[in-house]
Protein backbone atom coordinates (compact mmCIF):
# COMPACT_ATOMS: atom_id res chain seq x y z
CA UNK A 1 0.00 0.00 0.00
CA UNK A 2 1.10 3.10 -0.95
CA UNK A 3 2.21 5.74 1.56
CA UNK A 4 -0.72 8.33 2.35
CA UNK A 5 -0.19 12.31 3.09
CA UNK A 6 -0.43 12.50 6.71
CA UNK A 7 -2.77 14.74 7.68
CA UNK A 8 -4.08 16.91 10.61
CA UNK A 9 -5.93 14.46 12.97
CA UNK A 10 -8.79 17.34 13.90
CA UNK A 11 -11.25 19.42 12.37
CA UNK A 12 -11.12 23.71 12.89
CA UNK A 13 -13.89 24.44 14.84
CA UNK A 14 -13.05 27.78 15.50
CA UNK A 15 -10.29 30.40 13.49
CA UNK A 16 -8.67 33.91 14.90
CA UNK A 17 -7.55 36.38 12.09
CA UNK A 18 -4.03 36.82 11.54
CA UNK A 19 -3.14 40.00 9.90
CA UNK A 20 -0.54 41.17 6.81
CA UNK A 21 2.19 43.95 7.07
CA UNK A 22 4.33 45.27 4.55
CA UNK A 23 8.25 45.73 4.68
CA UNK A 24 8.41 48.87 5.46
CA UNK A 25 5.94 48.54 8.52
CA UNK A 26 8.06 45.29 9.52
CA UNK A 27 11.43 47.42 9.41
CA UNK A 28 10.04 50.17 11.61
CA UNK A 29 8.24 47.98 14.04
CA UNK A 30 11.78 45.94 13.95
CA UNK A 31 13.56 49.22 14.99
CA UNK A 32 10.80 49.92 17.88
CA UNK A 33 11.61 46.72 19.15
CA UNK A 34 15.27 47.34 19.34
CA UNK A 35 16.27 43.94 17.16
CA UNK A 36 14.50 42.00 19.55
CA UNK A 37 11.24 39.98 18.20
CA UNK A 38 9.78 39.75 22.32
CA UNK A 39 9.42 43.08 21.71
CA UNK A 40 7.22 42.82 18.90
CA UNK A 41 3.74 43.28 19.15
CA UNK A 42 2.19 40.16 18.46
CA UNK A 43 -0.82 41.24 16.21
CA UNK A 44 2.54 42.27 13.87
CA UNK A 45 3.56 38.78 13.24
CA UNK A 46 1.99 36.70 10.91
CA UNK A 47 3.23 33.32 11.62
CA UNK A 48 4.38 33.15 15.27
CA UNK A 49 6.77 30.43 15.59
CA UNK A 50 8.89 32.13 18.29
CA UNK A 51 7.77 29.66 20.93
CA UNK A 52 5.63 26.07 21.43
CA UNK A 53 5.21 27.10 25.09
CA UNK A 54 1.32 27.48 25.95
CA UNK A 55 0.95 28.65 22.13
CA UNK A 56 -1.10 25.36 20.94
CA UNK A 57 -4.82 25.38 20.55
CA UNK A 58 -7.09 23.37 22.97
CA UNK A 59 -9.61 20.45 21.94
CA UNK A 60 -13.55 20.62 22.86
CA UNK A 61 -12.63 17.99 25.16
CA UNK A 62 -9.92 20.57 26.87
CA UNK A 63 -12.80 23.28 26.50
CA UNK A 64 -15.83 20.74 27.91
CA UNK A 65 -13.31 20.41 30.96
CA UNK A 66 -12.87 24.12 31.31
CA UNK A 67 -16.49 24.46 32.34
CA UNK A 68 -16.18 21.87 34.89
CA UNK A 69 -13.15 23.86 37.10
CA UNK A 70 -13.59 23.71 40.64
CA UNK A 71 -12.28 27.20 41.67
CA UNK A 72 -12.22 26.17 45.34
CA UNK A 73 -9.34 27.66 47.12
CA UNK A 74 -8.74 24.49 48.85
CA UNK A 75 -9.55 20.69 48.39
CA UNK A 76 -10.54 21.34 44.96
CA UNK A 77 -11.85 18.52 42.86
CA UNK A 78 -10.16 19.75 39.76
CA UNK A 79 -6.64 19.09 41.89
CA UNK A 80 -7.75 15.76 42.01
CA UNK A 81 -8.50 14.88 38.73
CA UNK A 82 -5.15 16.76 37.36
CA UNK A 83 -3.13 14.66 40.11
CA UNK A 84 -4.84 11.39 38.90
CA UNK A 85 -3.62 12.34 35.68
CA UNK A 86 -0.19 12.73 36.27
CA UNK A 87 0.08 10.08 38.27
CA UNK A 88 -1.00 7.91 35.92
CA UNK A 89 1.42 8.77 33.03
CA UNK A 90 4.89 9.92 35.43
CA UNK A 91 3.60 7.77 38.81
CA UNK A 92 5.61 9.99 40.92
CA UNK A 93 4.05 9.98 44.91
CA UNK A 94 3.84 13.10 44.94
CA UNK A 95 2.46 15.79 42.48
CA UNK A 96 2.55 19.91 43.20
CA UNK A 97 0.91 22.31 40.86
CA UNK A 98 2.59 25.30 39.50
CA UNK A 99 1.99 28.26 37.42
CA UNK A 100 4.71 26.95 34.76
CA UNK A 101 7.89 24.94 34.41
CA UNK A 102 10.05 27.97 35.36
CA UNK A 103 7.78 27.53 38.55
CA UNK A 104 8.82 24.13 39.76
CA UNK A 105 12.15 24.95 38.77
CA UNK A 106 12.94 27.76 40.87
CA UNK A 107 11.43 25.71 43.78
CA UNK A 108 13.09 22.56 42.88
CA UNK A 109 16.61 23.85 42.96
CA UNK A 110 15.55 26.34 45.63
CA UNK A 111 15.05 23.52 48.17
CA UNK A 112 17.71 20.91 46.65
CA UNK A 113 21.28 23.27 45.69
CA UNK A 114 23.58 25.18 47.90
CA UNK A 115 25.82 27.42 46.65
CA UNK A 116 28.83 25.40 44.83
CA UNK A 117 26.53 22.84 43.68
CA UNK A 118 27.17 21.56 40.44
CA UNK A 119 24.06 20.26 38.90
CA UNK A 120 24.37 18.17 35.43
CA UNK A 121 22.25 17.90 32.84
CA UNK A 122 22.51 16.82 28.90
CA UNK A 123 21.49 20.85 28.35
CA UNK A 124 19.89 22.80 30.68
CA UNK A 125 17.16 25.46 28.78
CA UNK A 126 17.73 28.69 29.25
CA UNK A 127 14.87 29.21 32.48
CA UNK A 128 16.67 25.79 34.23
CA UNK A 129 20.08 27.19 33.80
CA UNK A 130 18.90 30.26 35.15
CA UNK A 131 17.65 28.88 37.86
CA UNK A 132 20.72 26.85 38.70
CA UNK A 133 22.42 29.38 38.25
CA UNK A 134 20.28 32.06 40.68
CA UNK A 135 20.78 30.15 43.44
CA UNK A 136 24.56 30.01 43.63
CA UNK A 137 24.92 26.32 42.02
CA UNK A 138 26.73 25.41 38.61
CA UNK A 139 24.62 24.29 35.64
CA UNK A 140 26.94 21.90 33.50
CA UNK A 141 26.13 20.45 30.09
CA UNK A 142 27.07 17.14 29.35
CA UNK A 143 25.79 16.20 25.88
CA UNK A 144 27.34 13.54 24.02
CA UNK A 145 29.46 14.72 21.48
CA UNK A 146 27.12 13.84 18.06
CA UNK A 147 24.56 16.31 19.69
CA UNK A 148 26.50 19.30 19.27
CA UNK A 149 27.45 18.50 15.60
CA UNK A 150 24.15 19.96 13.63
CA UNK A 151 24.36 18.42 10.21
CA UNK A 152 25.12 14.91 11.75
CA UNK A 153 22.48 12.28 11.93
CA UNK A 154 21.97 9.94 15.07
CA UNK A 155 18.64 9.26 16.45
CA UNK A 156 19.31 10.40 19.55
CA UNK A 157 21.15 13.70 19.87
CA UNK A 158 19.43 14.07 22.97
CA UNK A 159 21.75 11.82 25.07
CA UNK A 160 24.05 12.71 27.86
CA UNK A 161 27.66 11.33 28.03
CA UNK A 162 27.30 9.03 30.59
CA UNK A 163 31.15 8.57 31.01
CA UNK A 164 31.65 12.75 31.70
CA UNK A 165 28.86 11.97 33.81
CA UNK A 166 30.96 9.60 36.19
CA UNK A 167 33.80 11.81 36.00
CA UNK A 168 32.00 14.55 36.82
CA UNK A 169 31.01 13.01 39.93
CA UNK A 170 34.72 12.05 40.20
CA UNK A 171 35.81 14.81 40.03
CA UNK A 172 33.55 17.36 42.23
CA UNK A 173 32.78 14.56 44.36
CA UNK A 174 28.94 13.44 44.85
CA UNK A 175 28.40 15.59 48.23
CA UNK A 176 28.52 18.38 45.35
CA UNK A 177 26.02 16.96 43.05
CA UNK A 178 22.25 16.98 44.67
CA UNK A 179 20.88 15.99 41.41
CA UNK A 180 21.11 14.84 37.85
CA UNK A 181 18.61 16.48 34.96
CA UNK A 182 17.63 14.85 31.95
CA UNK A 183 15.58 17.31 29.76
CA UNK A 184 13.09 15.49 27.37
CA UNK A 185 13.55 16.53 24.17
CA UNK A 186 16.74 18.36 24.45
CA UNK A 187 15.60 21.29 23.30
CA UNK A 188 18.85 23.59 23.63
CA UNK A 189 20.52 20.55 21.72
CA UNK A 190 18.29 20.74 18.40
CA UNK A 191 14.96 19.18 20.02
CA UNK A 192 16.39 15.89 19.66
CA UNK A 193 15.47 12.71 22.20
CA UNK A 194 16.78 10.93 24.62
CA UNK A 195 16.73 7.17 24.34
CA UNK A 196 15.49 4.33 27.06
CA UNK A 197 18.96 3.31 27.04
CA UNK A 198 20.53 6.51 27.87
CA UNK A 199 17.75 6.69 30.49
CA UNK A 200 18.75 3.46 32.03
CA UNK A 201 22.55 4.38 31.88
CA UNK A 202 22.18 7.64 33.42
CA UNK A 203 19.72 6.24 36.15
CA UNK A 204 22.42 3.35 36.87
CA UNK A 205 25.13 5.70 37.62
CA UNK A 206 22.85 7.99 39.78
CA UNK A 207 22.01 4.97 41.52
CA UNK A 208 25.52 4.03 42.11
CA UNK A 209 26.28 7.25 43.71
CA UNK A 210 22.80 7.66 45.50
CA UNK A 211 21.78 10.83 43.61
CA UNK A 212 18.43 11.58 42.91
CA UNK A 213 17.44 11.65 39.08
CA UNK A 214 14.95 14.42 37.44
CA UNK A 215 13.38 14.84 34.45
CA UNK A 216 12.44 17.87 32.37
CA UNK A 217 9.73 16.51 30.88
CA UNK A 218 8.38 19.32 28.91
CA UNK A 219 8.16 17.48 25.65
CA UNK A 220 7.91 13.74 27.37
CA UNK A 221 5.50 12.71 24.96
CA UNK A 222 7.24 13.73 21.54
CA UNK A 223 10.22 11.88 23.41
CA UNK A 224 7.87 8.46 23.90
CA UNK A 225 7.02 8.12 20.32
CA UNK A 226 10.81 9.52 18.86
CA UNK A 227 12.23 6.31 20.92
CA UNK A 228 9.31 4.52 19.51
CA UNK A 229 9.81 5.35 15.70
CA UNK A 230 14.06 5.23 16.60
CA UNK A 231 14.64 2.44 19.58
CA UNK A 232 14.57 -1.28 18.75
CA UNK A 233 12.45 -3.13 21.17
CA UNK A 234 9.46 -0.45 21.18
CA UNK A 235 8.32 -0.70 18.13
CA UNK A 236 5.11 -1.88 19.37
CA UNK A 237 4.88 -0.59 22.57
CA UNK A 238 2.48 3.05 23.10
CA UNK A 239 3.77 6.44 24.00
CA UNK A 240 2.30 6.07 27.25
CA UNK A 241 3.73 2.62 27.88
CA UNK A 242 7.45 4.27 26.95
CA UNK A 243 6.65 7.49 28.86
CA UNK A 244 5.93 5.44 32.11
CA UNK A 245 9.34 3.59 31.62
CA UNK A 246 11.04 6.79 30.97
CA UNK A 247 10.23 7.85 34.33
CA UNK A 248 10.03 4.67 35.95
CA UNK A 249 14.19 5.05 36.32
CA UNK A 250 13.61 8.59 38.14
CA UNK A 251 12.96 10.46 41.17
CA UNK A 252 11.22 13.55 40.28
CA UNK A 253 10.31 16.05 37.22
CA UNK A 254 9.96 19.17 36.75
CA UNK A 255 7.05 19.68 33.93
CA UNK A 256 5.46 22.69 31.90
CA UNK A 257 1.85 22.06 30.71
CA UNK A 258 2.60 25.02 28.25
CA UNK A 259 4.49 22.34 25.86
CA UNK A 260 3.63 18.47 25.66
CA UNK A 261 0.28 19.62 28.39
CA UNK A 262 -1.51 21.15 25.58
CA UNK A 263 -2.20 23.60 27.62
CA UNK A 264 -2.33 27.64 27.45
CA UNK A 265 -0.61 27.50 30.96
CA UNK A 266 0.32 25.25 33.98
CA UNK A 267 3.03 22.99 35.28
CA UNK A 268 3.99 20.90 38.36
CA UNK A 269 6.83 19.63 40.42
CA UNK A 270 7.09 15.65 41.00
CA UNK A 271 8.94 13.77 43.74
CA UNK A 272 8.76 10.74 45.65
CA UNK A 273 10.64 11.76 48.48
CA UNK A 274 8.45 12.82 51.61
CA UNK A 275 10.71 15.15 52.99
CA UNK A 276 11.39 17.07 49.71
CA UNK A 277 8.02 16.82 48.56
CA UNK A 278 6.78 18.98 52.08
CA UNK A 279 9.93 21.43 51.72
CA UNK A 280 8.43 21.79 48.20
CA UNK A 281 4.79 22.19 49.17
CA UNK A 282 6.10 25.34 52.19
CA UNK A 283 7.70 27.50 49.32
CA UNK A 284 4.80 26.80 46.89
CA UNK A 285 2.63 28.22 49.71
CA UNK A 286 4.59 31.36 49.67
CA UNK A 287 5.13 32.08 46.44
CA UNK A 288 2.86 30.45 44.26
CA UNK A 289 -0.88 28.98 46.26
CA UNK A 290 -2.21 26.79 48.21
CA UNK A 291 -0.77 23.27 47.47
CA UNK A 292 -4.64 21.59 45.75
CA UNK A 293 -3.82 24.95 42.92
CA UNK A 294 -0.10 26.02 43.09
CA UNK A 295 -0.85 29.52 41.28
CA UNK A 296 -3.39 28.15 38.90
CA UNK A 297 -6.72 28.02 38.04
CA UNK A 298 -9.44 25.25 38.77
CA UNK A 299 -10.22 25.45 34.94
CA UNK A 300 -6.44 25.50 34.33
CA UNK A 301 -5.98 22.19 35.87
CA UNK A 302 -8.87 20.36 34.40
CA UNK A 303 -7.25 21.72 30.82
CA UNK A 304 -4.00 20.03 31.46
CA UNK A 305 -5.52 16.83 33.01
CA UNK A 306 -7.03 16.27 29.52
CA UNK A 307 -4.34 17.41 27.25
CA UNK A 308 -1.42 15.31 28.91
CA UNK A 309 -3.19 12.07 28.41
CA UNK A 310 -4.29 13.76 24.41
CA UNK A 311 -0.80 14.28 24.21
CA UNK A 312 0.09 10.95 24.23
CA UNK A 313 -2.44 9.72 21.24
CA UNK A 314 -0.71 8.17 18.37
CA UNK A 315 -2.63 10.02 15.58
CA UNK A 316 -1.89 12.92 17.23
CA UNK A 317 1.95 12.67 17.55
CA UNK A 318 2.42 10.62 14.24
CA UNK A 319 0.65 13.82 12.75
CA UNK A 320 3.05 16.56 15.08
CA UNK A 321 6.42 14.40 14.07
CA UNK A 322 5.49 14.52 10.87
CA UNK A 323 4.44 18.30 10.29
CA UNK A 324 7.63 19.57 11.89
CA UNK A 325 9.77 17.21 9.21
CA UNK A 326 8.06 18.32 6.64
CA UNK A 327 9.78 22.00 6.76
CA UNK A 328 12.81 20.57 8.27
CA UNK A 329 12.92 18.47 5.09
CA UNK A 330 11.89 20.93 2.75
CA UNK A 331 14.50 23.49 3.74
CA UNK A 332 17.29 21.11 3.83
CA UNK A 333 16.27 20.02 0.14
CA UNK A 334 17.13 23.47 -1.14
CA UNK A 335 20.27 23.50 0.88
CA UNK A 336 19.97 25.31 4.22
CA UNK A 337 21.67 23.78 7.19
CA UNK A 338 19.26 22.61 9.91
CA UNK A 339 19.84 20.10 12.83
CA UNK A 340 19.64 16.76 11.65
CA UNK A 341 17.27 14.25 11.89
CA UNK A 342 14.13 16.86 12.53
CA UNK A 343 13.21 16.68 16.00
CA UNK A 344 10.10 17.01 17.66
CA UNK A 345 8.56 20.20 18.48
CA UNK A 346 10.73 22.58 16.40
CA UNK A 347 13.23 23.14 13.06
CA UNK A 348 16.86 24.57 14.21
CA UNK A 349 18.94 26.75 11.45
CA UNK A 350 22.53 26.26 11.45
CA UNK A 351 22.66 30.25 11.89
CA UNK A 352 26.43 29.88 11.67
CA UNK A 353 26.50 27.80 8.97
CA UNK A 354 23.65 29.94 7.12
CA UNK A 355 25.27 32.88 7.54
CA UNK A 356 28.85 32.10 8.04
CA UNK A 357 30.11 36.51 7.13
CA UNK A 358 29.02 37.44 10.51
CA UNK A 359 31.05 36.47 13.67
CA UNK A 360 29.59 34.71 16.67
CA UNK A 361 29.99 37.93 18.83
CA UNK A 362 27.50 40.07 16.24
CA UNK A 363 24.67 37.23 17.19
CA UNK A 364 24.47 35.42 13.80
CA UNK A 365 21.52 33.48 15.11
CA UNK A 366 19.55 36.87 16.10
CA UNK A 367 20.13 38.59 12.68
CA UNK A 368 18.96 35.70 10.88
CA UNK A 369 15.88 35.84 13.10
CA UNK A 370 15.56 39.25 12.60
CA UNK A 371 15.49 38.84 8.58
CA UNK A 372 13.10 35.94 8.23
CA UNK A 373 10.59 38.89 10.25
CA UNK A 374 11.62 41.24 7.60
CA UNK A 375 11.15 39.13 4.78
CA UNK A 376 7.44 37.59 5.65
CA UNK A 377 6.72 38.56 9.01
CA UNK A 378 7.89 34.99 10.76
CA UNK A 379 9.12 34.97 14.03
CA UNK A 380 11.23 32.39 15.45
CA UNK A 381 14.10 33.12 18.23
CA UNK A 382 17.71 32.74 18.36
CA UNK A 383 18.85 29.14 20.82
CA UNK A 384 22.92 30.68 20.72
CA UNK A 385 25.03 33.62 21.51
CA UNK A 386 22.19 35.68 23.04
CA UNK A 387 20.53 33.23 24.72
CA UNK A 388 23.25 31.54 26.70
CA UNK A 389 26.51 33.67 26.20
CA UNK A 390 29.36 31.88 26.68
CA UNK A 391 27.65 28.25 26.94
CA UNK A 392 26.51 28.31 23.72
CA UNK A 393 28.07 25.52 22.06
CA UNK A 394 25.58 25.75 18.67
CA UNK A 395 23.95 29.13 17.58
CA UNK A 396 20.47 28.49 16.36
CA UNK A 397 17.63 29.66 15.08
CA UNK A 398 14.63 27.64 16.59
CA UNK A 399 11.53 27.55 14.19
CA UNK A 400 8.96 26.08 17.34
CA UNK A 401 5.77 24.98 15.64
CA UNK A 402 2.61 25.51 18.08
CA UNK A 403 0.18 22.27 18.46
CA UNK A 404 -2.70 22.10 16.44
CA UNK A 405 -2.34 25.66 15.35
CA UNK A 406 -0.62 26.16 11.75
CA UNK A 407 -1.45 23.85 8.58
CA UNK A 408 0.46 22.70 5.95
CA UNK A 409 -0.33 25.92 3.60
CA UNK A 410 1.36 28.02 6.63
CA UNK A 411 4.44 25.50 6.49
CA UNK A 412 4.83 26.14 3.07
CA UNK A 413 4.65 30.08 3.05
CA UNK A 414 7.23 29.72 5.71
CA UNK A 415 9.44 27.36 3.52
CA UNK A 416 8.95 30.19 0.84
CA UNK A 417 10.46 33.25 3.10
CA UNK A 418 13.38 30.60 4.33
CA UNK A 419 14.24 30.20 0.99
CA UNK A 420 14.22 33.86 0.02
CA UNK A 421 16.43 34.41 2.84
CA UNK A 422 18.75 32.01 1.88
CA UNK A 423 19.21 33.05 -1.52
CA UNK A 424 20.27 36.58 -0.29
CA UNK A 425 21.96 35.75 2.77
CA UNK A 426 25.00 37.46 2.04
CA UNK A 427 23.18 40.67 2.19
CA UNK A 428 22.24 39.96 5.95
CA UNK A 429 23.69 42.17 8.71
CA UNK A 430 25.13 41.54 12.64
CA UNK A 431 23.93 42.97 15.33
CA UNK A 432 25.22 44.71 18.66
CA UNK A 433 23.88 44.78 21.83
CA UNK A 434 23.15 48.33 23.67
CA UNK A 435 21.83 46.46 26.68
CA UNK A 436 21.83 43.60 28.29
CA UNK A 437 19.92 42.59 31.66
CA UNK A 438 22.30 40.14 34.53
CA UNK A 439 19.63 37.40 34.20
CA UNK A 440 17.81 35.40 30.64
CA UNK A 441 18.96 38.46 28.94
CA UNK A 442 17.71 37.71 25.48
CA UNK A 443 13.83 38.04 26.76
CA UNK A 444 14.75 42.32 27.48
CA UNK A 445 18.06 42.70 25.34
CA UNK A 446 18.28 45.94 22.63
CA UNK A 447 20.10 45.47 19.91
CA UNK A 448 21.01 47.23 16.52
CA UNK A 449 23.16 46.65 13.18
CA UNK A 450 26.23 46.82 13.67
CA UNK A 451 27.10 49.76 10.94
CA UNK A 452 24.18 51.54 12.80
CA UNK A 453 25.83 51.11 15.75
CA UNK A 454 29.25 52.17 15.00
CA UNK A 455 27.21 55.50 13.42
CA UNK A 456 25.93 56.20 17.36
CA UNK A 457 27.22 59.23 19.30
CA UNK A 458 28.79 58.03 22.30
């Protein structure tokens, strides 16, 4: 039988208007916004595709749900049915609510690190790293070496080195490490996933050294079907089946409902440690709710007790892996360097590769982004230079794809613009920055070309 088009698995129910701009309105709304596309109005871009994070649209099973929110401040059934939920996909003991991932980050490493801490991880995202990072620990990246080679192919980029893992350990000694991250796909390192192996690997040395093992588990599900689609042995097992191995070898998560939660907002914190879990549950009170809401919504929490089990759905993810190829493969086609294979969420540009005139310290990855608004008001953000400073060890432009929002025809107009870019990329400018914030500085920086720049009075 011959091989079908795959096709969206839904029907649009619903549509919001996006609206058109010319050049000349992009290049003066790019100047307002100092270089930097957060700055940009949203009604300005045409096809957003700056972040997957709570971008996707909900189902009418998500929106039935919605009406059935229990907005009690305490005790609230919704809780219940969003911790029977997760329990029954990442069976952690113990599941806290949050706002977002950033959320049960900044509370995770709040109660775990000490200053000097090194924490590992196969790449930390720029909010985890931050948070590392904020309270006096190291963040260290520890991605095998294929993963930070962009045109190479290997299924799974995603993995960490498990020997510089152990000699990490060695080396700092284990009273320095309180945890190990995995972060499912790794989406600093291209999107690409982690395999079971690597899972069990990493879990057997964190075992050996009694350290507790934690997941990022933004995009667990794209992860579950990658390793079924790329791992021998699963072939016929479900996401869900793979997803509850996955964590199976851990002690915890951290989770935003934004990504692989289909979900406009939400996240949680899981442990099965008692003692952690009510360290946890105190600073939630302070800072985020009451432990049964943890910042959100009783509406918020029925929304991503439906979409994490409709994340898992075969039709659903066969549909989402293959979109995102689809204008990985595309643009590849005609030449332009991406991350290879296509991962799950997102398309990364070789920014250094696609524009190999401008030097690493006039953020190649930025200007790039910057043209592809210019050229047909697509927005996308720079995974490099900007982002991570000196830790960048690839300098991307991530192309994240929100769930169930775009179809093929708005994959192809993008296609068209990435092409037009690349046939004058010569032509395309650095940047310079005129200022920077101490903390996740690319969400507030200002930038401008660097021949404007060098025009500036001083």
């Amino acid at each position: 039988m011959r091989t079908r088009t795959v096709i969206e698995p839904f029907r649009i129910k619903s549509v919001e208007p996006i609206h058109w701009t010319t050049r000349p309105q992009r290049e003066a709304l790019l100047r307002a916004a100092c270089h930097n596309l957060f700055q940009l109005p949203a009604d300005a871009v045409l096809v957003d595709l700056l972040t997957d994070s709570g971008t996707g649209a909900m189902s009418t099973r998500q929106w039935a749900a919605v009406m059935e929110g229990d907005e009690s401040y305490a005790g609230s059934r919704s809780f219940d049915r969003f911790r029977d939920s997760v329990r029954d996909i990442f069976g952690f003991r113990h599941v806290i609510p949050t706002h977002q991932g950033r959320a049960a980050e900044r509370i995770l490493f709040t109660v775990m690190c000490r200053k000097g801490d090194v924490v590992p991880n196969n790449t930390h995202f720029d909010t985890t790293r931050a948070n590392v990072e904020f309270v006096g620990a190291e963040a260290v990246d520890l991605l095998i070496p294929e993963g930070r080679e962009p045109g190479l192919r290997h299924p799974f980029k995603g993995n960490m080195d498990v020997e510089a893992l152990e000699n990490l350990i060695e080396r700092v000694g284990r009273e320095r490490v309180p945890l190990v991250m995995l972060t499912i796909t790794n989406n600093s390192g291209g999107g690409q996933p982690v395999s079971l192996e690597n899972v069990r690997a990493v879990s057997a040395v964190c075992r050996r050294h009694s350290i507790p093992l934690y997941f990022d588990a933004c995009r667990f599900a794209e992860n579950a079907y990658l390793i079924k689609l790329r791992e021998a042995g699963y072939e016929e097992k479900t996401p869900k089946e793979i997803a509850r191995e996955i964590f199976g070898y851990g002690d915890g998560c951290t989770m935003s409902a934004k990504k692989d939660g289909l979900a406009n907002i939400g996240g949680f914190l899981c442990t099965n440690d008692d003692t952690l879990a009510q360290q946890e549950k105190n600073l939630l009170i302070l800072t985020e709710g009451y432990p049964t809401y943890g910042g959100l919504a009783g509406r918020d929490l029925e929304a991503v007790a439906v979409g994490l089990q409709e994340a898992l759905q075969e039709d659903y993810l066969r549909y989402r892996i293959a979109s995102t190829a689809y204008l990985g493969n595309h643009i590849a086609a005609e030449g332009v360097p991406i991350v290879q294979p296509p991962g799950g969420h997102a398309i990364y540009i070789d920014a250094r590769a696609f524009l190999p005139h401008i030097p690493q310290q006039q953020f190649p990855g930025v200007a790039l982004a910057c043209e592809f608004y210019l050229e047909g008001g697509i927005r996308s953000v720079e995974i490099g230079t900007l982002m991570f400073g000196e830790a960048a060890k690839m300098y991307l432009v991530r192309l994240a794809i929100p769930r169930r929002v775009y179809t093929q025809s708005h994959i192809d107009y993008v296609v068209e613009v990435i092409l037009e870019v690349w046939r004058h990329r010569e032509q395309v400018r650095g940047l310079q920055l005129t200022y920077e914030a101490p903390f996740l500085r690319h969400f507030t920086a200002r930038l401008m070309p660097v021949e404007a720049a060098a025009t500036q009075p001083a």
